[in-house]
C-alpha atoms as a PDB file:
ATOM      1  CA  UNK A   1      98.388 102.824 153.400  1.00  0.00           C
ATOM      2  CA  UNK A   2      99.421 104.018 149.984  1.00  0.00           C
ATOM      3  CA  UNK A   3      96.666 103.946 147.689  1.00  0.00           C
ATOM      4  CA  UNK A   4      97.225 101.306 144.632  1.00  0.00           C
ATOM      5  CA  UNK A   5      97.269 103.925 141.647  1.00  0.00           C
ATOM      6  CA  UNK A   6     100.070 106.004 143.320  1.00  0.00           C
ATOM      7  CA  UNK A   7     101.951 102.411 144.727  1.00  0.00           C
ATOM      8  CA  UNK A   8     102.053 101.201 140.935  1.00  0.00           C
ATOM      9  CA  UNK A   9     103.440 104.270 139.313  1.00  0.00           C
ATOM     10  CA  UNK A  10     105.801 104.880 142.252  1.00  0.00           C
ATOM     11  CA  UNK A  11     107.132 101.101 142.034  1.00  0.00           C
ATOM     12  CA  UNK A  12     107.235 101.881 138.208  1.00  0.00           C
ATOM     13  CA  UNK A  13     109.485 104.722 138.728  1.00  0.00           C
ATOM     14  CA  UNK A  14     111.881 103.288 141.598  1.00  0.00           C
ATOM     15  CA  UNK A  15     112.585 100.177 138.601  1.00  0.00           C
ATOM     16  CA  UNK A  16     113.115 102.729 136.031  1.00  0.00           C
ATOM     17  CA  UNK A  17     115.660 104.595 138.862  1.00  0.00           C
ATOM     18  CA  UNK A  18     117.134 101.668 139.501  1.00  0.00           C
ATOM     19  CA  UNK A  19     117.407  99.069 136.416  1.00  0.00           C
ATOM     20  CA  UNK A  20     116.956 101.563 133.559  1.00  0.00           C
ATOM     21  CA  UNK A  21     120.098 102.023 131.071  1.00  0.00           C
ATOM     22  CA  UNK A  22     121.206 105.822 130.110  1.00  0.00           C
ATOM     23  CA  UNK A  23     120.285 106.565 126.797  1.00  0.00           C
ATOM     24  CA  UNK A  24     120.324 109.186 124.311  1.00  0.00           C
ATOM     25  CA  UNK A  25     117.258 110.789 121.953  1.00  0.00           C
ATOM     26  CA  UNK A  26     116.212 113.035 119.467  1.00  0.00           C
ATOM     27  CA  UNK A  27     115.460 115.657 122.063  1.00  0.00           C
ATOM     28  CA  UNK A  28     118.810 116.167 123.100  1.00  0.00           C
ATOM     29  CA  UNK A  29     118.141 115.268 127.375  1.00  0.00           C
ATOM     30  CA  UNK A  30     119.700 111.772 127.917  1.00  0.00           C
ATOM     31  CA  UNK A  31     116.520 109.140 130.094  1.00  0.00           C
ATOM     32  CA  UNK A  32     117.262 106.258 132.000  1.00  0.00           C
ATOM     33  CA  UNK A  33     115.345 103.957 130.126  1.00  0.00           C
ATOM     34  CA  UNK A  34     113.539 100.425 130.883  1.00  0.00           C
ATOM     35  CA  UNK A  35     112.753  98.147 127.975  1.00  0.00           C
ATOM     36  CA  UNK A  36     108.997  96.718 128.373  1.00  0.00           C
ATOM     37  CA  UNK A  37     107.189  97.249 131.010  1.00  0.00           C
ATOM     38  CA  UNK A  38     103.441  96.667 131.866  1.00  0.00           C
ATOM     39  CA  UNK A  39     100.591  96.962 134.506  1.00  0.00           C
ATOM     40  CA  UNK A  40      97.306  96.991 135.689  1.00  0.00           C
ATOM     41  CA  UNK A  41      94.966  99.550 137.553  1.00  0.00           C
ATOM     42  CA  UNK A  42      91.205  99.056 138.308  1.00  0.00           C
ATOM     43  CA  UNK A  43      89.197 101.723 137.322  1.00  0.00           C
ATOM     44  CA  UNK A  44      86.006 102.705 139.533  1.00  0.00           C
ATOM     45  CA  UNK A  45      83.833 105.822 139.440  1.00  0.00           C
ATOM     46  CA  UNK A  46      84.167 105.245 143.272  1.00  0.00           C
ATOM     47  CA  UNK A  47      88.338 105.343 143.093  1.00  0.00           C
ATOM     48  CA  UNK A  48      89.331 107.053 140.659  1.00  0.00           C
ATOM     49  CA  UNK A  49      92.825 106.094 138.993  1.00  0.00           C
ATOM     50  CA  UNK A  50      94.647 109.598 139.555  1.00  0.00           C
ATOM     51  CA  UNK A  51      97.786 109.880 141.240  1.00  0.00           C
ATOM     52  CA  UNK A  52      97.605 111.982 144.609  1.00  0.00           C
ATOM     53  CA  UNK A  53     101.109 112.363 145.528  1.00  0.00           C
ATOM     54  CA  UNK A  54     101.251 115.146 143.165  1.00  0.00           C
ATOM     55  CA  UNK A  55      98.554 117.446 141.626  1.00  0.00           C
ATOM     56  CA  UNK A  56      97.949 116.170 138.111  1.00  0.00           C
ATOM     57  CA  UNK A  57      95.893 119.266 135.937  1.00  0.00           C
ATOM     58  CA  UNK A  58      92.661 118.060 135.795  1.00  0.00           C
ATOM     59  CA  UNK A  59      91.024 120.507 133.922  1.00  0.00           C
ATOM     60  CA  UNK A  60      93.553 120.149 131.217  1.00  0.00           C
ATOM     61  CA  UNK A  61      93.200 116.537 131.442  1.00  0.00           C
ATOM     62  CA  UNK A  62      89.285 116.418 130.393  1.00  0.00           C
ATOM     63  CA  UNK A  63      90.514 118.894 127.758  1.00  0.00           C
ATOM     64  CA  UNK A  64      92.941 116.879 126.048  1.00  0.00           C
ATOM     65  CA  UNK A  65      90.290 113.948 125.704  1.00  0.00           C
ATOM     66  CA  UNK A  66      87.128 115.426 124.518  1.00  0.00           C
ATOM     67  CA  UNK A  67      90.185 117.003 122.385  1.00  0.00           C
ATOM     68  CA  UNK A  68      90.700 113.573 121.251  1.00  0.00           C
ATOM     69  CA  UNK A  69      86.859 113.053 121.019  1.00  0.00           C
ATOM     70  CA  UNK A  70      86.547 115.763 118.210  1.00  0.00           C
ATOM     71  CA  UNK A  71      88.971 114.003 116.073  1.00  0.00           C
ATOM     72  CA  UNK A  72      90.521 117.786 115.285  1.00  0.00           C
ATOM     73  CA  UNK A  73      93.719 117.712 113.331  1.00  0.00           C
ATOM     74  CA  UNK A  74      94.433 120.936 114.852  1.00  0.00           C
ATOM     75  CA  UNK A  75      94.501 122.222 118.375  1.00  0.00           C
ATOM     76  CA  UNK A  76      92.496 125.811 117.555  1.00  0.00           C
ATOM     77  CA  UNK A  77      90.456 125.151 120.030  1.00  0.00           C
ATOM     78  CA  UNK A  78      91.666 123.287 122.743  1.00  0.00           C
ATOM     79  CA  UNK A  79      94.878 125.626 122.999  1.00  0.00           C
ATOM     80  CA  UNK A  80      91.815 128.153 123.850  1.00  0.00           C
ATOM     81  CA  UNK A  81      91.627 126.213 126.814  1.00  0.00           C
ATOM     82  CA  UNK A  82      95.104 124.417 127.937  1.00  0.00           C
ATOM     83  CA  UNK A  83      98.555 124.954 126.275  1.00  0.00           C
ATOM     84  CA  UNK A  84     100.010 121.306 126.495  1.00  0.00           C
ATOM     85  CA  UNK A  85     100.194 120.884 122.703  1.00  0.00           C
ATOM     86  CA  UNK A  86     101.593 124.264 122.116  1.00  0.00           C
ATOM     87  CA  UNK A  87     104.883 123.405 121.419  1.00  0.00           C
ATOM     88  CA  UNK A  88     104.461 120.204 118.758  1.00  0.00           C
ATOM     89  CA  UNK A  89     102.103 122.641 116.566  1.00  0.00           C
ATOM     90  CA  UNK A  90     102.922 125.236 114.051  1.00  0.00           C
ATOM     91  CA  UNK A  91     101.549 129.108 114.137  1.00  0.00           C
ATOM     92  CA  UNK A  92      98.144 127.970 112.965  1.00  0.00           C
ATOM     93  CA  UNK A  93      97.670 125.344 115.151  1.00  0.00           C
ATOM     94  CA  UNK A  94      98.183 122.171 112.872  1.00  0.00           C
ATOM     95  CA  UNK A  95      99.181 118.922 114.109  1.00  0.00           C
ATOM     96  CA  UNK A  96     101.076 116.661 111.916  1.00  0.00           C
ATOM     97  CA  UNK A  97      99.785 113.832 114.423  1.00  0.00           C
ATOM     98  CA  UNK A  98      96.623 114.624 116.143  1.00  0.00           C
ATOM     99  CA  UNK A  99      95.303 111.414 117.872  1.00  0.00           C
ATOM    100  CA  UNK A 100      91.637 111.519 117.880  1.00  0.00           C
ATOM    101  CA  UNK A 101      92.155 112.644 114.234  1.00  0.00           C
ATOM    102  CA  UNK A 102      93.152 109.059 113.371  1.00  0.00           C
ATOM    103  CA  UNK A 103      90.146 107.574 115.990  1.00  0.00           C
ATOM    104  CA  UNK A 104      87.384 109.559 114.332  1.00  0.00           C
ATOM    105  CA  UNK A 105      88.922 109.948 110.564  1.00  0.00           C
ATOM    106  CA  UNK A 106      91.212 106.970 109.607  1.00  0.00           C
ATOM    107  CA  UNK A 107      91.899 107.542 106.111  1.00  0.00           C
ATOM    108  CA  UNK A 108      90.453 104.783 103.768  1.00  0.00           C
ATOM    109  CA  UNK A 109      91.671 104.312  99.771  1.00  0.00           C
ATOM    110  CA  UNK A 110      88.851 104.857  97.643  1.00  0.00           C
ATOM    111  CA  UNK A 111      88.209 101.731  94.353  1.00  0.00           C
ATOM    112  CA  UNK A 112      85.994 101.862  91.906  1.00  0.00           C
ATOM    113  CA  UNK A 113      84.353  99.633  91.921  1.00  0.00           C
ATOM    114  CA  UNK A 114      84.263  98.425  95.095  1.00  0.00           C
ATOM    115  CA  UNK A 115      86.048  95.091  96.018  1.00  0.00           C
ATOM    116  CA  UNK A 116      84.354  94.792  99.329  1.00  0.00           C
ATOM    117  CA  UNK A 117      81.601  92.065  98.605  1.00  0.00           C
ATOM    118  CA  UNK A 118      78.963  90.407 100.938  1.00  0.00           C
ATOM    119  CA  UNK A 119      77.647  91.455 104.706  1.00  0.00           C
ATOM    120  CA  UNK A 120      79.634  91.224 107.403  1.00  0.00           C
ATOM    121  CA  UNK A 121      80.116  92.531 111.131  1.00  0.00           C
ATOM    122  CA  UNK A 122      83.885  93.623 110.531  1.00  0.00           C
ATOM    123  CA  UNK A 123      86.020  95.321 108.170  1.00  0.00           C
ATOM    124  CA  UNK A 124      86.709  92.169 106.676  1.00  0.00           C
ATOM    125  CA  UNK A 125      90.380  90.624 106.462  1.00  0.00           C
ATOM    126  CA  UNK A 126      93.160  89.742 103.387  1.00  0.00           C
ATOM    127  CA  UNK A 127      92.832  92.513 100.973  1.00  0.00           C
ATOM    128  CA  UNK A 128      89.469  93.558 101.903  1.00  0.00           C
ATOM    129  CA  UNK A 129      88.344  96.996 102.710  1.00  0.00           C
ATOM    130  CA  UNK A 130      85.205  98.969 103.770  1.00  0.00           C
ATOM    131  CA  UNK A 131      83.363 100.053 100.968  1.00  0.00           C
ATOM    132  CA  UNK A 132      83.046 103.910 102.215  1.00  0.00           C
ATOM    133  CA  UNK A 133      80.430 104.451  99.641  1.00  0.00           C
ATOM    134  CA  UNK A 134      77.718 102.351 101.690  1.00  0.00           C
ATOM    135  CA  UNK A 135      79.460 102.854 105.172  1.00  0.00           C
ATOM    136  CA  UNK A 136      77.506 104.327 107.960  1.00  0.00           C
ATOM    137  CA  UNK A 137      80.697 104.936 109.033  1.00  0.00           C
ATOM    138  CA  UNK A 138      81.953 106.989 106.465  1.00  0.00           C
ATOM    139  CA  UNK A 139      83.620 110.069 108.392  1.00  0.00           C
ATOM    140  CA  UNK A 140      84.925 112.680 105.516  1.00  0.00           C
ATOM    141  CA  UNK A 141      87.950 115.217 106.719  1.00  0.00           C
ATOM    142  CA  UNK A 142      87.924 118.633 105.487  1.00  0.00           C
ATOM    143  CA  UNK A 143      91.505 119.915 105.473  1.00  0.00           C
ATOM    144  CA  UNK A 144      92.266 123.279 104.071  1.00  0.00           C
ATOM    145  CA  UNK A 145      94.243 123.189 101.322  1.00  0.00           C
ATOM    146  CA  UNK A 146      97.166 125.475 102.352  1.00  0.00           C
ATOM    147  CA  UNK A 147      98.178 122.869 104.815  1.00  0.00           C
ATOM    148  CA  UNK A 148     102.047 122.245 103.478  1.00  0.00           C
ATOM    149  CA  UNK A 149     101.577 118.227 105.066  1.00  0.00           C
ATOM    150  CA  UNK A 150      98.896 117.619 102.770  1.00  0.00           C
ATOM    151  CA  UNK A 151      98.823 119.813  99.552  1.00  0.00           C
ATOM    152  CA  UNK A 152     100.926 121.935  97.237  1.00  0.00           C
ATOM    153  CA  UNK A 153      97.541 123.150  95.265  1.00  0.00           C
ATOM    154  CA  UNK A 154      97.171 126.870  95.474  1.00  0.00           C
ATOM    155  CA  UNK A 155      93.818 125.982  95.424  1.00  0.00           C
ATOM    156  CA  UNK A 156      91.458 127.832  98.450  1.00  0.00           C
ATOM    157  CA  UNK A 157      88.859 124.838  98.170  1.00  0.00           C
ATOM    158  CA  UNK A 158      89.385 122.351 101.381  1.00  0.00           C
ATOM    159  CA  UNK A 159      90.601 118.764 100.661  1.00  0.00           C
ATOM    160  CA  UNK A 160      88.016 116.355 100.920  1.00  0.00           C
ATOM    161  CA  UNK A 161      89.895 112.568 102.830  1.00  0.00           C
ATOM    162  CA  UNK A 162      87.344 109.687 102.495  1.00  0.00           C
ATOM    163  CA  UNK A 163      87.628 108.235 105.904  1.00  0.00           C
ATOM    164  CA  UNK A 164      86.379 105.125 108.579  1.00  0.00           C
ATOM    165  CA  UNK A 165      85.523 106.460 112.099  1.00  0.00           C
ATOM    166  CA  UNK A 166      86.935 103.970 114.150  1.00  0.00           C
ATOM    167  CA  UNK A 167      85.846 104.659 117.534  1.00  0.00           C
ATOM    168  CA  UNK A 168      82.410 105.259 116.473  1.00  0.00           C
ATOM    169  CA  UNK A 169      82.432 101.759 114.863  1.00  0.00           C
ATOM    170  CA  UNK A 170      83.405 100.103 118.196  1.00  0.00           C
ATOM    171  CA  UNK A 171      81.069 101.839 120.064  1.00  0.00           C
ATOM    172  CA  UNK A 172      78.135 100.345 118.139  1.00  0.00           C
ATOM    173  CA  UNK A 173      79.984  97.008 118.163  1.00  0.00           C
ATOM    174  CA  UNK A 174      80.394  97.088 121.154  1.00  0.00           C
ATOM    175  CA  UNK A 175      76.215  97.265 121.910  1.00  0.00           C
ATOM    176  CA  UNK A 176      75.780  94.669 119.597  1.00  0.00           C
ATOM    177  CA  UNK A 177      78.606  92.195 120.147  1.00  0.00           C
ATOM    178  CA  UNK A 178      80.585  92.874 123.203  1.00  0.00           C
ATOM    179  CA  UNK A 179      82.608  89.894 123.668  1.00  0.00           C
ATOM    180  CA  UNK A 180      84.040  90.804 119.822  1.00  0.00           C
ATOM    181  CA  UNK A 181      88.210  90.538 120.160  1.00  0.00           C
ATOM    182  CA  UNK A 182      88.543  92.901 117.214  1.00  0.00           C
ATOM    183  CA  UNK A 183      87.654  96.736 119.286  1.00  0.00           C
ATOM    184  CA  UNK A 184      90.904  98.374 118.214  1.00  0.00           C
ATOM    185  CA  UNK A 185      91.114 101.718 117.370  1.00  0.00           C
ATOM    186  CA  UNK A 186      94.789 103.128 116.215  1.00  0.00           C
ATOM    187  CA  UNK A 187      96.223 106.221 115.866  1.00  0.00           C
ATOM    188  CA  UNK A 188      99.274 105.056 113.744  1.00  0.00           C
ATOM    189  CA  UNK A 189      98.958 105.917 110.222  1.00  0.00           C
ATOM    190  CA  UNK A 190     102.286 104.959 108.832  1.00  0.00           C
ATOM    191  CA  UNK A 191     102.455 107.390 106.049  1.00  0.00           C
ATOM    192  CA  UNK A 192     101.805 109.945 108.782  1.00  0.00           C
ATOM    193  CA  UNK A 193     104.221 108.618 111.546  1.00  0.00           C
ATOM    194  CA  UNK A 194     107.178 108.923 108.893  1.00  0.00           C
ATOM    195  CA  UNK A 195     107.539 112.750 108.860  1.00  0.00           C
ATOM    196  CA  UNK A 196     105.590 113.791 111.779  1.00  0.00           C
ATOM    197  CA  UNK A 197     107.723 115.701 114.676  1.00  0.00           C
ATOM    198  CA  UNK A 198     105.593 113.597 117.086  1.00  0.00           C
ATOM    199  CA  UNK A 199     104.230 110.701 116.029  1.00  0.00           C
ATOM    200  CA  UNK A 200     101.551 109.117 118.812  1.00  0.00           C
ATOM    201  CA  UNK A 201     103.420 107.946 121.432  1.00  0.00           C
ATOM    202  CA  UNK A 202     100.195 105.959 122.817  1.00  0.00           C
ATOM    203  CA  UNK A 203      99.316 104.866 119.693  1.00  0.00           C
ATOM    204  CA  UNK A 204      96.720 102.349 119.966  1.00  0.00           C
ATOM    205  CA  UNK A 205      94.136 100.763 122.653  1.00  0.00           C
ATOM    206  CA  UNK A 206      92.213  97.848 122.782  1.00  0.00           C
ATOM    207  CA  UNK A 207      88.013  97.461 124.353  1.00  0.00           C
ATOM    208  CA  UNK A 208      87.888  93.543 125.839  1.00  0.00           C
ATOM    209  CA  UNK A 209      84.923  92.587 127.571  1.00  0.00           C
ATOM    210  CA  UNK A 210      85.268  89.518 130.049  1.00  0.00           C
ATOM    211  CA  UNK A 211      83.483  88.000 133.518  1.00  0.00           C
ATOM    212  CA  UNK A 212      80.613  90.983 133.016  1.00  0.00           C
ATOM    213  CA  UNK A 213      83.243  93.667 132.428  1.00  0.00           C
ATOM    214  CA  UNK A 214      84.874  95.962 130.445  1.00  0.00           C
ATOM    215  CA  UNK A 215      88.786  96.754 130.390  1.00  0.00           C
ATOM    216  CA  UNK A 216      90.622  98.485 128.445  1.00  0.00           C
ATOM    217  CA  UNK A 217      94.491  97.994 127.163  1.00  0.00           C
ATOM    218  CA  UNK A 218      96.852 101.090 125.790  1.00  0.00           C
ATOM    219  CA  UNK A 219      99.944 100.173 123.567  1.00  0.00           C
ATOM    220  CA  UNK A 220     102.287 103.174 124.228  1.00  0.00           C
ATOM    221  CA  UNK A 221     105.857 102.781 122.288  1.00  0.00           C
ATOM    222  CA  UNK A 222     107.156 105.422 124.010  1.00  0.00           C
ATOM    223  CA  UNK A 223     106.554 106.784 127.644  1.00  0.00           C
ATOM    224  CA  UNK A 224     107.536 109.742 129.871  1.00  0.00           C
ATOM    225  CA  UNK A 225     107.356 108.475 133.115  1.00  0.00           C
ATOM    226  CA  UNK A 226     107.123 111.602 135.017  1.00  0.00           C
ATOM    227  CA  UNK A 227     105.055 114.281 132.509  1.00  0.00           C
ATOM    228  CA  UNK A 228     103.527 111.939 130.445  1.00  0.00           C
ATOM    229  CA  UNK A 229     102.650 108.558 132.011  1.00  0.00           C
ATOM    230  CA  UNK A 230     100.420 110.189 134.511  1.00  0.00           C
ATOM    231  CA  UNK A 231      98.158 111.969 132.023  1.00  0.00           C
ATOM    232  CA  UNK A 232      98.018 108.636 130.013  1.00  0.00           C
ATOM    233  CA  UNK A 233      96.812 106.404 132.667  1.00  0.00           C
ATOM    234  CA  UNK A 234      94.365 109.023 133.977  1.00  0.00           C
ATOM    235  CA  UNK A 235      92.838 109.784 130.282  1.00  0.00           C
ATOM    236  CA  UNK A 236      91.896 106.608 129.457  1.00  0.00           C
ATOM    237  CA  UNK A 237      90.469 105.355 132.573  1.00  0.00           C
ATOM    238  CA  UNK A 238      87.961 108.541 132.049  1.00  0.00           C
ATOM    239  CA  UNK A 239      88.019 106.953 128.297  1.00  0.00           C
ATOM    240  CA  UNK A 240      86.733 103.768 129.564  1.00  0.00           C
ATOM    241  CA  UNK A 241      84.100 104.890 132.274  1.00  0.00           C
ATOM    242  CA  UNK A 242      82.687 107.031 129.415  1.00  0.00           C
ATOM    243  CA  UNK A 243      82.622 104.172 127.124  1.00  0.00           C
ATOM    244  CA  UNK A 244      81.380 102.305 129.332  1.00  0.00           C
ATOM    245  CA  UNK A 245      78.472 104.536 130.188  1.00  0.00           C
ATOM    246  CA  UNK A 246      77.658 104.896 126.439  1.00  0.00           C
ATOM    247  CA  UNK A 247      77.206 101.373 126.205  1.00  0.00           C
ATOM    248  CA  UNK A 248      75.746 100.346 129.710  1.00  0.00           C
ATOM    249  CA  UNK A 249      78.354  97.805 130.614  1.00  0.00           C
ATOM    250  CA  UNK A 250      80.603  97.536 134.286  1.00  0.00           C
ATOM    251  CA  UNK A 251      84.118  99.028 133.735  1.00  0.00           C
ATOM    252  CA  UNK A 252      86.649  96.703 135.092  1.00  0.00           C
ATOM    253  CA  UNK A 253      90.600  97.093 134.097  1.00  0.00           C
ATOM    254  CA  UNK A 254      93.171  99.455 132.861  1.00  0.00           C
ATOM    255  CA  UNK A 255      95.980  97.786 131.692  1.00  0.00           C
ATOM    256  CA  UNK A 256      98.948  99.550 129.657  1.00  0.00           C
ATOM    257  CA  UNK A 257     102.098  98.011 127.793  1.00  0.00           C
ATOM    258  CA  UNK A 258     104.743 100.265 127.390  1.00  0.00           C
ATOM    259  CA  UNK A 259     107.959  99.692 125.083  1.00  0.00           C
ATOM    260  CA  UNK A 260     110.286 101.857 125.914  1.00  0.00           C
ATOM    261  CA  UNK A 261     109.739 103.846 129.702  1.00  0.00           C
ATOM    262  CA  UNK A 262     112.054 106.501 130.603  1.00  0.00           C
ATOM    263  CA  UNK A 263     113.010 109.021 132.870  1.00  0.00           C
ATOM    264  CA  UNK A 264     114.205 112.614 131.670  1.00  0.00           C
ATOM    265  CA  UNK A 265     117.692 112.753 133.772  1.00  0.00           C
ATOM    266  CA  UNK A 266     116.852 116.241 134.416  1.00  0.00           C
ATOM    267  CA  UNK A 267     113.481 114.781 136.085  1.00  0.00           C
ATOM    268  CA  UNK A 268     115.603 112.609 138.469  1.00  0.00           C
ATOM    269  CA  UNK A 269     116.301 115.065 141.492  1.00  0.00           C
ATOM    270  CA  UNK A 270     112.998 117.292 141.235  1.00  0.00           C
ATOM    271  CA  UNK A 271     111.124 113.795 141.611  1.00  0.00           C
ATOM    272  CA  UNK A 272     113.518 112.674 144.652  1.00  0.00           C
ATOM    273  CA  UNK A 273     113.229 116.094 146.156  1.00  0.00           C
ATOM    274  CA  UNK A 274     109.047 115.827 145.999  1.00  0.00           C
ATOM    275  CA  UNK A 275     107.068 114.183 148.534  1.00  0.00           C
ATOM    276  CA  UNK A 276     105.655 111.079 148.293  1.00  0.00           C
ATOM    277  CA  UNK A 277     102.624 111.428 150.923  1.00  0.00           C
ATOM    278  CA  UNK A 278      99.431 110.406 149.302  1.00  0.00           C
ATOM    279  CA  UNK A 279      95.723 110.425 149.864  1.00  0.00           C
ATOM    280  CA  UNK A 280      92.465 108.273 149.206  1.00  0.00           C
ATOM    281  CA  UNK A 281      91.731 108.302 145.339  1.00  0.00           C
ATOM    282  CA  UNK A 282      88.545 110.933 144.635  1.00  0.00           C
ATOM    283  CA  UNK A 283      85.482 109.928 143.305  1.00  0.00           C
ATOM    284  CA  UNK A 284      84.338 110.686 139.630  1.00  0.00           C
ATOM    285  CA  UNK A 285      80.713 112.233 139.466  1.00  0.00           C
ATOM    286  CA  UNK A 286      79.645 112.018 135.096  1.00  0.00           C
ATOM    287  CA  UNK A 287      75.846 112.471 135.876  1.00  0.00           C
ATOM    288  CA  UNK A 288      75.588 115.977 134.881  1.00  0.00           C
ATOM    289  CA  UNK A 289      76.044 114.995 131.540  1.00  0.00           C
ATOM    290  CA  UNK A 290      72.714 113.509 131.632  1.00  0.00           C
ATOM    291  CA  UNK A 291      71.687 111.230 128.362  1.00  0.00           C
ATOM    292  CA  UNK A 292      74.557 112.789 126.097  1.00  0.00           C
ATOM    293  CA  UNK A 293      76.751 110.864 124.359  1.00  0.00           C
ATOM    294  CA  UNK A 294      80.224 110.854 124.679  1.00  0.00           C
ATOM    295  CA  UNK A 295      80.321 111.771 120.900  1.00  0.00           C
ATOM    296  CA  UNK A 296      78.431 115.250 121.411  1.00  0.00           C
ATOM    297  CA  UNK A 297      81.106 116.407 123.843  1.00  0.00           C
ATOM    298  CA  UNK A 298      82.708 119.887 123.879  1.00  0.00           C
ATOM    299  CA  UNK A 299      84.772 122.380 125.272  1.00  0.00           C
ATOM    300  CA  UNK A 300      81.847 123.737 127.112  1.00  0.00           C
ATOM    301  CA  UNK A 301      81.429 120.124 129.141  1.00  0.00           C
ATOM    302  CA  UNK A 302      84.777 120.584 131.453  1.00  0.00           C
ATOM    303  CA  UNK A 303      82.231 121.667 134.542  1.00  0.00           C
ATOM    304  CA  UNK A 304      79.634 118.623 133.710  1.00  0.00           C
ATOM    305  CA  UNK A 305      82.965 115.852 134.344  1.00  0.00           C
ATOM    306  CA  UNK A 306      83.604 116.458 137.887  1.00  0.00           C
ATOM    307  CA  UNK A 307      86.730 115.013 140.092  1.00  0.00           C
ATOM    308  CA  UNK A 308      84.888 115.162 143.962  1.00  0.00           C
ATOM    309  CA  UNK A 309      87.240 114.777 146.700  1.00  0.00           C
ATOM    310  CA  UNK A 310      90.459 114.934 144.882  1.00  0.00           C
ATOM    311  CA  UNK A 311      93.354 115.536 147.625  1.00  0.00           C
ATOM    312  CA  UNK A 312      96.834 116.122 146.434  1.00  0.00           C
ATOM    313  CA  UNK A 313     100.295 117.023 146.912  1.00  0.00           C
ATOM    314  CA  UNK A 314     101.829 119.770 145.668  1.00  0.00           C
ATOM    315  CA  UNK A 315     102.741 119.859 141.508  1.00  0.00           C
ATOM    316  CA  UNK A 316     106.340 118.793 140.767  1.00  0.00           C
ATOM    317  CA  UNK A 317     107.440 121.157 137.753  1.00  0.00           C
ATOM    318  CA  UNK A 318     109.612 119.409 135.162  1.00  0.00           C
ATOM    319  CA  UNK A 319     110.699 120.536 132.344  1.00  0.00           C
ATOM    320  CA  UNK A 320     109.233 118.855 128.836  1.00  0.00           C
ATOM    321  CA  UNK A 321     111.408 117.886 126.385  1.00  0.00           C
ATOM    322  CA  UNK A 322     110.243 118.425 122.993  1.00  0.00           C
END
């Protein structure tokens, strides 16, 4: 029998084949493209969601999300390791979108004086912000100051952004207060999302605890089915058993809302060409990382976050549309 993760992204696919409209985009290759779609996946250390039909880079994979984990605004580092950014940065490795940038260093205006009053649990609500100044969660970004996105100073002193680490501020919620219904963390920053060449396309996820479990829900705008989708799925179910080992609760769901899901038309007949023999779902082994938090990760840790028993079929090259 067909093992659930690859059955739901397989049934995903045949719709898209099937019902999707043809429609054009900035990057020139028409899709067939399905308006809204949605699902579920569990997510177990002891089944791990990753598709086995084809090989998905695993090493890569861990990469990209302790990537994320950094909050870098630049991929120096990570392109030391995997090249899947390559082609949305410039020569020195900038980002004008770099997701965990926006999880770890959410940019927050700065008043004088403060018009954040009182104690509270939350950011507050109306026209209330986080007063930085007595924030534990303060999270200042350096940005050198020849970055053309940011500054026209000639200046060789870094920028200095006041900003609110989001994901840290869940985490601790989270400990605290785990049936909260406000564990959001974005990576839309409108000002941001206006000029960048690639805005996030999975933008922003949601941490819900319910019936002694944890699940987590992605809001993607805009999905590649066939290169992208199976990265996105894949990283945040690691996201979530990580999470959910930093705050010692029971994972439960993955569940993902998608506005716009396409298919690359020249993704159609290397996809009907592959095989679609799978295999039992491997088994993710995080106790080498000991007692370290998920915050300490680095480059260093891709050996510690192992994928045991991972069968696959062969990888289906595609080309990437940029």
């Amino acid at each position: 029998n067909m093992n659930i993760i690859d059955r739901t992204y397989l049934d995903i696919l045949d719709r898209i084949l099937t019902e999707g409209t043809r429609e054009t985009n900035r990057t020139g290759t028409d899709t067939l493209s399905l308006f809204g779609v949605s699902y579920r996946m569990p997510v177990r250390s002891s089944a791990f969601p990753i598709l086995t039909h084809k090989k998905i880079q695993w090493r890569s994979l861990v990469m990209e999300l302790i990537w994320y984990l950094s909050g870098e605004p630049h991929i120096r580092n990570l392109q030391k390791y995997t090249k899947i950014w390559d082609s949305w940065s410039d020569e020195r490795g900038q980002l004008e979108t770099a997701y965990g940038r926006f999880w770890r260093y959410y940019p927050v205006p700065e008043y004088l004086p403060p018009i954040r009053t009182g104690e509270s649990h939350y950011l507050g609500d109306g026209q209330s912000l986080v007063n930085l100044n007595t924030s534990k969660y303060r999270h200042d970004l350096l940005i050198e100051s020849t970055s053309t996105t940011l500054s026209t100073s000639n200046s060789s002193s870094p920028i200095i952004i006041p900003c609110f680490d989001q994901l840290r501020w869940a985490i601790d919620e989270l400990k605290i207060n785990p049936r909260s219904r406000r564990l959001h963390i974005t990576a839309w920053y409108p000002p941001n999302a206006t000029i960048s060449k690639l805005p996030p396309c999975h933008h922003s996820f949601t941490l819900n605890y319910q019936g002694g479990k944890l699940n987590l829900h992605l809001q993607q705008r805009s999905s590649d089915h066939c290169v992208g989708n199976p990265f996105n799925f894949t990283c945040y179910s690691l996201l979530l058993l990580l999470v959910c080992r930093e705050v010692n609760l029971e994972p439960g769901d993955f569940y993902h809302s998608i506005t716009d899901a396409h298919v690359y038309v020249d993704h159609i007949e290397p996809y009907r060409a592959a095989s679609r023999e799978t295999y039992p779902l491997p088994q993710l082994d995080l106790s080498q990382l000991g007692d370290r938090s998920m915050f300490d990760l680095t480059y260093d840790d891709i050996d510690q976050i192992q994928l045991v028993n991972y069968q696959h079929g062969a990888v289906v090259k595609l080309p990437v549309a940029v």
